[in-house]
PDB file of N, CA and C in Angstrom:
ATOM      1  N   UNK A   1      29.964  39.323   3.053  1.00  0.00           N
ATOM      2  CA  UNK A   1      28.928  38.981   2.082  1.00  0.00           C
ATOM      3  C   UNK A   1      29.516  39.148   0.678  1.00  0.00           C
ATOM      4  N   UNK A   2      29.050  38.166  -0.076  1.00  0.00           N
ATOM      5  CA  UNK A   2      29.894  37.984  -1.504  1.00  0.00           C
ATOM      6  C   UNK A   2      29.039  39.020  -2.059  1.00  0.00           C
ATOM      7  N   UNK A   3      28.878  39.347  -3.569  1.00  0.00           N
ATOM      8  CA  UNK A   3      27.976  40.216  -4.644  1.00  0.00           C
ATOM      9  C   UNK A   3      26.639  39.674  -4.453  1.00  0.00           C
ATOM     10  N   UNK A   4      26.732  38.491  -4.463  1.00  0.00           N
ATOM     11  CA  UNK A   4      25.500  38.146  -4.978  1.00  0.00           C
ATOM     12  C   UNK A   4      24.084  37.721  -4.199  1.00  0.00           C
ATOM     13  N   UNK A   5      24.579  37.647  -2.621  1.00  0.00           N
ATOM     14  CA  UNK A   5      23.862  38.159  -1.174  1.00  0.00           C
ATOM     15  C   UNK A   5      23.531  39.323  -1.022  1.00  0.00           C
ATOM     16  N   UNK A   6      24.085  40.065  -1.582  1.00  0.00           N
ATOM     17  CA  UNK A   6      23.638  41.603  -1.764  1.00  0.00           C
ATOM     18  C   UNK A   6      23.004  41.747  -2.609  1.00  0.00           C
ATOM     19  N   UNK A   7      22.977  41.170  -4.050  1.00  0.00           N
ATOM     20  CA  UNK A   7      21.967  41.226  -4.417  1.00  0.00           C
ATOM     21  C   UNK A   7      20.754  40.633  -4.104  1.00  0.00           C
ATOM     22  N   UNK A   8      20.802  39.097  -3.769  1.00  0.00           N
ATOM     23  CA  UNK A   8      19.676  39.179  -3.108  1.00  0.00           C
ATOM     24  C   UNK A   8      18.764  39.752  -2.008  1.00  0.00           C
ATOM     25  N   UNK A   9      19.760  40.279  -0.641  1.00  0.00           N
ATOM     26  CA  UNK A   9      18.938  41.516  -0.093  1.00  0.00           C
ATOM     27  C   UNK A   9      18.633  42.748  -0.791  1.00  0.00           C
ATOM     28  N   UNK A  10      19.106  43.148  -1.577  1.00  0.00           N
ATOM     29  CA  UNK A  10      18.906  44.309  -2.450  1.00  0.00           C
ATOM     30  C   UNK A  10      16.652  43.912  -3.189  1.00  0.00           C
ATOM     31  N   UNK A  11      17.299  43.116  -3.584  1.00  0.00           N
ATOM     32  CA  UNK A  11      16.033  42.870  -4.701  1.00  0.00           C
ATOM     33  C   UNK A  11      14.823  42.021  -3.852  1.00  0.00           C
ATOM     34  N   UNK A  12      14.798  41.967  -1.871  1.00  0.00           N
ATOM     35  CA  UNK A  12      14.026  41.082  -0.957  1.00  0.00           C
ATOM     36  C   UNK A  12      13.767  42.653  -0.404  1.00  0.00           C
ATOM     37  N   UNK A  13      14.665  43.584  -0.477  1.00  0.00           N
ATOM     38  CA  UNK A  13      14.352  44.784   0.362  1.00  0.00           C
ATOM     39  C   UNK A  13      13.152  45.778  -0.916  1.00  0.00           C
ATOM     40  N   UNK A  14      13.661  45.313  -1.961  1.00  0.00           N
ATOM     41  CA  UNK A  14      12.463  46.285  -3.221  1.00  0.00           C
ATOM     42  C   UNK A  14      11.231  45.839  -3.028  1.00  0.00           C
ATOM     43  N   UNK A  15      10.821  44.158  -3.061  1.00  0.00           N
ATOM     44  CA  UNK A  15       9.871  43.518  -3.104  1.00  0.00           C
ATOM     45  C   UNK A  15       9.146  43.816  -1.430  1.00  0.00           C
ATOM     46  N   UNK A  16       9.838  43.683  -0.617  1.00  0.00           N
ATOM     47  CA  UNK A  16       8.830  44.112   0.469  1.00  0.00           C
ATOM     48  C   UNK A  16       8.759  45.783   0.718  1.00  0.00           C
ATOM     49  N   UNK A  17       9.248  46.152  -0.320  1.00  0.00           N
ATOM     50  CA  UNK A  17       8.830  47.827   0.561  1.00  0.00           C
ATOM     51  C   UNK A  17       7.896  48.215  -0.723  1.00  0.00           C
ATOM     52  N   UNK A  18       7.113  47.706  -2.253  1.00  0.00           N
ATOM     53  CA  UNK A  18       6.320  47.276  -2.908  1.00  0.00           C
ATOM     54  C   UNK A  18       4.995  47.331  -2.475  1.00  0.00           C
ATOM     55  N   UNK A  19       4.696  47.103  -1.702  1.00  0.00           N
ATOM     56  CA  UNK A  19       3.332  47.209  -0.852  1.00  0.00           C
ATOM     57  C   UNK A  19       2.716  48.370   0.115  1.00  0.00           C
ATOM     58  N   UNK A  20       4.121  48.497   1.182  1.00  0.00           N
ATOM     59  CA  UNK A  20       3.928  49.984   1.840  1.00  0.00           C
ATOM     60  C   UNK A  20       3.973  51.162   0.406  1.00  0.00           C
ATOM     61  N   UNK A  21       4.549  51.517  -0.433  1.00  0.00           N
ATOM     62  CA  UNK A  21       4.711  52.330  -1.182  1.00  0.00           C
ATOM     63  C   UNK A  21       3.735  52.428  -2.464  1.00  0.00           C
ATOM     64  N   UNK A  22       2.958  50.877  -2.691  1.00  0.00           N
ATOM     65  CA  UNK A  22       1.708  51.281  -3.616  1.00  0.00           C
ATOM     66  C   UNK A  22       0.390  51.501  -2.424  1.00  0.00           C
ATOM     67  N   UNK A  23       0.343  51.209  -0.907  1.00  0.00           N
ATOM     68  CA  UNK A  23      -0.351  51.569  -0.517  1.00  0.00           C
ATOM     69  C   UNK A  23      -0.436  53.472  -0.064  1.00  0.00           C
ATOM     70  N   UNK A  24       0.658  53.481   0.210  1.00  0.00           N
ATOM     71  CA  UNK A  24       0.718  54.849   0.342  1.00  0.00           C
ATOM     72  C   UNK A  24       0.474  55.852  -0.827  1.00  0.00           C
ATOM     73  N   UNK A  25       0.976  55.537  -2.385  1.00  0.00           N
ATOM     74  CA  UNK A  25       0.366  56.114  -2.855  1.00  0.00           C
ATOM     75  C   UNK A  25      -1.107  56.286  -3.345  1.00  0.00           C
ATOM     76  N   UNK A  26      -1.831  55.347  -2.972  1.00  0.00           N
ATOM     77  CA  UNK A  26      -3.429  55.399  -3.236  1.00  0.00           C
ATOM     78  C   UNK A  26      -3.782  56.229  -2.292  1.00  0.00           C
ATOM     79  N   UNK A  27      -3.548  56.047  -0.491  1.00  0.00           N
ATOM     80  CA  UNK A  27      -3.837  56.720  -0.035  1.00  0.00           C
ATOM     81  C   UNK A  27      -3.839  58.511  -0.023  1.00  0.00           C
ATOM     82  N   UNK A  28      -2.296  58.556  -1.235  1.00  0.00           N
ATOM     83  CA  UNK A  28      -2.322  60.146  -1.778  1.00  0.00           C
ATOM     84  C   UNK A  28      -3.338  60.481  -2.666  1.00  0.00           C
ATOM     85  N   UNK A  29      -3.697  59.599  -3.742  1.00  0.00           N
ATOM     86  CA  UNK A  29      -4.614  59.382  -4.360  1.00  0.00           C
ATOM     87  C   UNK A  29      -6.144  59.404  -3.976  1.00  0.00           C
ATOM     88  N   UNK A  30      -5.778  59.315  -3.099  1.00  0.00           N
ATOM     89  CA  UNK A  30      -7.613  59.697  -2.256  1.00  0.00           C
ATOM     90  C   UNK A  30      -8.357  57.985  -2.394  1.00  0.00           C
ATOM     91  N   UNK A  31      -7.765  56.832  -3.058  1.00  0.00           N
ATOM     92  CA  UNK A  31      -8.211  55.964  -3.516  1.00  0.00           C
ATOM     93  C   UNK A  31      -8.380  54.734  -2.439  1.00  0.00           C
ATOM     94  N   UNK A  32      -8.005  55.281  -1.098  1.00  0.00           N
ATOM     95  CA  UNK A  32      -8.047  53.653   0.027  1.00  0.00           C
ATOM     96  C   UNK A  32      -8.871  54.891   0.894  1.00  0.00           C
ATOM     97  N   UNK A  33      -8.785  54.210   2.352  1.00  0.00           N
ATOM     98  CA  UNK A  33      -9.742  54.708   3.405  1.00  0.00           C
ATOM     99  C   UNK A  33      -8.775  54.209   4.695  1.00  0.00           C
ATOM    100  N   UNK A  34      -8.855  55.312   5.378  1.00  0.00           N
ATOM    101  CA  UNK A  34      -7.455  54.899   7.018  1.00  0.00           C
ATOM    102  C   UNK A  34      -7.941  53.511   7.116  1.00  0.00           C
ATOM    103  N   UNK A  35      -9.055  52.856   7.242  1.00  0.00           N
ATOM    104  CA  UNK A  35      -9.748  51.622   7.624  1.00  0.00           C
ATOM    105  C   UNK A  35      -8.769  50.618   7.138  1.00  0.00           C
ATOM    106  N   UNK A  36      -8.999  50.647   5.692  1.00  0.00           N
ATOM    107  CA  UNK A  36      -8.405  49.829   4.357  1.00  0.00           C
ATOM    108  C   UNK A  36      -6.819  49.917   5.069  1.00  0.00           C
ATOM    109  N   UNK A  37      -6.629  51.252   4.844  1.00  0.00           N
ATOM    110  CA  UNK A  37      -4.882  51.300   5.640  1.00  0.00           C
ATOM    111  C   UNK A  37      -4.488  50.391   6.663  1.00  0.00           C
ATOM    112  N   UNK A  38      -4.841  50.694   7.523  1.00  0.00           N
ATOM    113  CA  UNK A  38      -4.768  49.446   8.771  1.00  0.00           C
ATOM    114  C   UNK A  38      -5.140  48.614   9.168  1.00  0.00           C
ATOM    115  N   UNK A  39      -6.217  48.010   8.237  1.00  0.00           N
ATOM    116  CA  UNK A  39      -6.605  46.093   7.491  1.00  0.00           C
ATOM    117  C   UNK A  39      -4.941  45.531   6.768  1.00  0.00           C
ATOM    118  N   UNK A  40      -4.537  46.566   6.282  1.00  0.00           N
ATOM    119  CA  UNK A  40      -3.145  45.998   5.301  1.00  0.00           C
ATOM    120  C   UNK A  40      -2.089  46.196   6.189  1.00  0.00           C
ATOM    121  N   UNK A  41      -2.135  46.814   6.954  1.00  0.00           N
ATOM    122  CA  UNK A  41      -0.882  47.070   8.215  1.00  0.00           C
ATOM    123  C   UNK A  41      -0.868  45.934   8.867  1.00  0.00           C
ATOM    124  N   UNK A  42      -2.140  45.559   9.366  1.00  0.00           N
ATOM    125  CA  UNK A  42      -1.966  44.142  10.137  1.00  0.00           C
ATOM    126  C   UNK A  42      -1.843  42.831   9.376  1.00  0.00           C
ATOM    127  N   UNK A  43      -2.373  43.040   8.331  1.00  0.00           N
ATOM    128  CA  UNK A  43      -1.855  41.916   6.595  1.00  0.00           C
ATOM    129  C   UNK A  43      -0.262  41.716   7.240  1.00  0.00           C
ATOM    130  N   UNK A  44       0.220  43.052   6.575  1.00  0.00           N
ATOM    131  CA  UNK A  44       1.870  42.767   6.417  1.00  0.00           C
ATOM    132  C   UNK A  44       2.756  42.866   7.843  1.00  0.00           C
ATOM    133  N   UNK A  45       2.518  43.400   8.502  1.00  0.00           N
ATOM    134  CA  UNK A  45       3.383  43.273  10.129  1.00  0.00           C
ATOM    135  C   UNK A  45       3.900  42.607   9.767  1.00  0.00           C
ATOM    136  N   UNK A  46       3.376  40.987  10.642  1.00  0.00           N
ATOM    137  CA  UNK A  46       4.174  40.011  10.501  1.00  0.00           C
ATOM    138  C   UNK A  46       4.764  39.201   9.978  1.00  0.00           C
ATOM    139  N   UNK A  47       4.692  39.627   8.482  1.00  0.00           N
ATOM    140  CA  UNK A  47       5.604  39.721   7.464  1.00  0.00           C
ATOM    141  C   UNK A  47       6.589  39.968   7.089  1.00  0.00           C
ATOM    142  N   UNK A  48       6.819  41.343   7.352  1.00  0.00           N
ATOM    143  CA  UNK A  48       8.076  42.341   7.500  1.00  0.00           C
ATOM    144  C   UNK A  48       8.501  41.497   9.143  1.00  0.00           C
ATOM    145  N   UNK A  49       7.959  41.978  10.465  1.00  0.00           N
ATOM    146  CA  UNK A  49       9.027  41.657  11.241  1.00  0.00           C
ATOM    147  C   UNK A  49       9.707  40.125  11.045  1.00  0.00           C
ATOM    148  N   UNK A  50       9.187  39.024  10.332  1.00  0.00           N
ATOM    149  CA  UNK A  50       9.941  38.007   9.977  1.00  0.00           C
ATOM    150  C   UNK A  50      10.841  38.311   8.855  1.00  0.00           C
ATOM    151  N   UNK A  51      10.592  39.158   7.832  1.00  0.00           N
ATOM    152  CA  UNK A  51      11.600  38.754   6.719  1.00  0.00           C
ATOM    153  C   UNK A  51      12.704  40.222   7.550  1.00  0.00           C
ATOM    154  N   UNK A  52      12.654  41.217   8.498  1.00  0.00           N
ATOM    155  CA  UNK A  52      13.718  42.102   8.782  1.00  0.00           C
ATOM    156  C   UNK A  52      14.234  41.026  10.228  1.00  0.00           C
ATOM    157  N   UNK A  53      13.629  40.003  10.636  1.00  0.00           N
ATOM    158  CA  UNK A  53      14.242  39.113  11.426  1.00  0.00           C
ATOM    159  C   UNK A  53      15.100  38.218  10.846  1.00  0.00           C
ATOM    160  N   UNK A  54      14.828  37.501   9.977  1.00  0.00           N
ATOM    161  CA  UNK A  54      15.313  36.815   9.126  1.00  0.00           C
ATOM    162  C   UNK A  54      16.948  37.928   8.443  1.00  0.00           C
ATOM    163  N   UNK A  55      16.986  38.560   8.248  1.00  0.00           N
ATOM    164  CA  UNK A  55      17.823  39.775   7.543  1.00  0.00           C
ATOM    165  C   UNK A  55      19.161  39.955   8.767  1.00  0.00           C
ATOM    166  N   UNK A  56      17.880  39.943   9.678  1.00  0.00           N
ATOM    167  CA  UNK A  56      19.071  40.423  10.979  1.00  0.00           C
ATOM    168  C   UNK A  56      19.980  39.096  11.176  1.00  0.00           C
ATOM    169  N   UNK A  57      19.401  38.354  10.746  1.00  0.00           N
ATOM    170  CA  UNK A  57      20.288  36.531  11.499  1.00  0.00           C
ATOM    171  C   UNK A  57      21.167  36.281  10.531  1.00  0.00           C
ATOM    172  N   UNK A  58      20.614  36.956   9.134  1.00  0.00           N
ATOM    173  CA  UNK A  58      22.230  36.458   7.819  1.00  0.00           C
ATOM    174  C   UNK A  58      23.062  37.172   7.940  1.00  0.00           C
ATOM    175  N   UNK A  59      22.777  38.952   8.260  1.00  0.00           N
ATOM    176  CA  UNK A  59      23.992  40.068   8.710  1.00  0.00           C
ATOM    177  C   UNK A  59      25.020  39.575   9.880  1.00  0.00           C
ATOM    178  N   UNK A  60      24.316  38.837  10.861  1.00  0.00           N
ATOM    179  CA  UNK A  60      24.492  38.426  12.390  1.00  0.00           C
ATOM    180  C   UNK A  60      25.765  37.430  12.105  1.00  0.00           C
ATOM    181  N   UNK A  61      25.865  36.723  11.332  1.00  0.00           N
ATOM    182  CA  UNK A  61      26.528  35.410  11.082  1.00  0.00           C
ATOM    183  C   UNK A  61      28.149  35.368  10.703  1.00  0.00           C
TER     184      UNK A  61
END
C-alpha cells in the first residue's frame, strides 16, 4: 500500500468509529436510553460489516 491508501483507510476508519464514540458518550452522559442504543446498533451493523468487508478485500489483494 502506497501513503496515500493509508491515508485513506486512516481517515474511513475515524469517520466510521464517529458514531459508536458520540453514541457512547451520550450514553455516559445519561443523554440516550439502552432502547435508543440498540435502534442505532441495528442503524449501523450493516454498515460497518460492509465497509470492514470492503477493508478486508483491499488488504486481501
Amino acid at each position: 500500500m502506497d501513503a496515500v491508501q493509508i491515508e485513506l483507510v486512516i481517515e474511513l476508519v475515524i469517520v466510521l468509529l464517529a458514531p459508536p464514540l458520540y453514541q457512547y458518550y451520550l450514553w455516559r452522559q445519561g443523554k440516550t436510553t439502552p432502547a435508543q442504543l440498540r435502534k442505532t446498533m441495528k442503524i449501523f451493523a450493516p454498515l460497518y460489516v460492509l465497509a470492514f468487508g470492503a477493508l478486508a478485500l483491499a488488504f486481501t489483494r
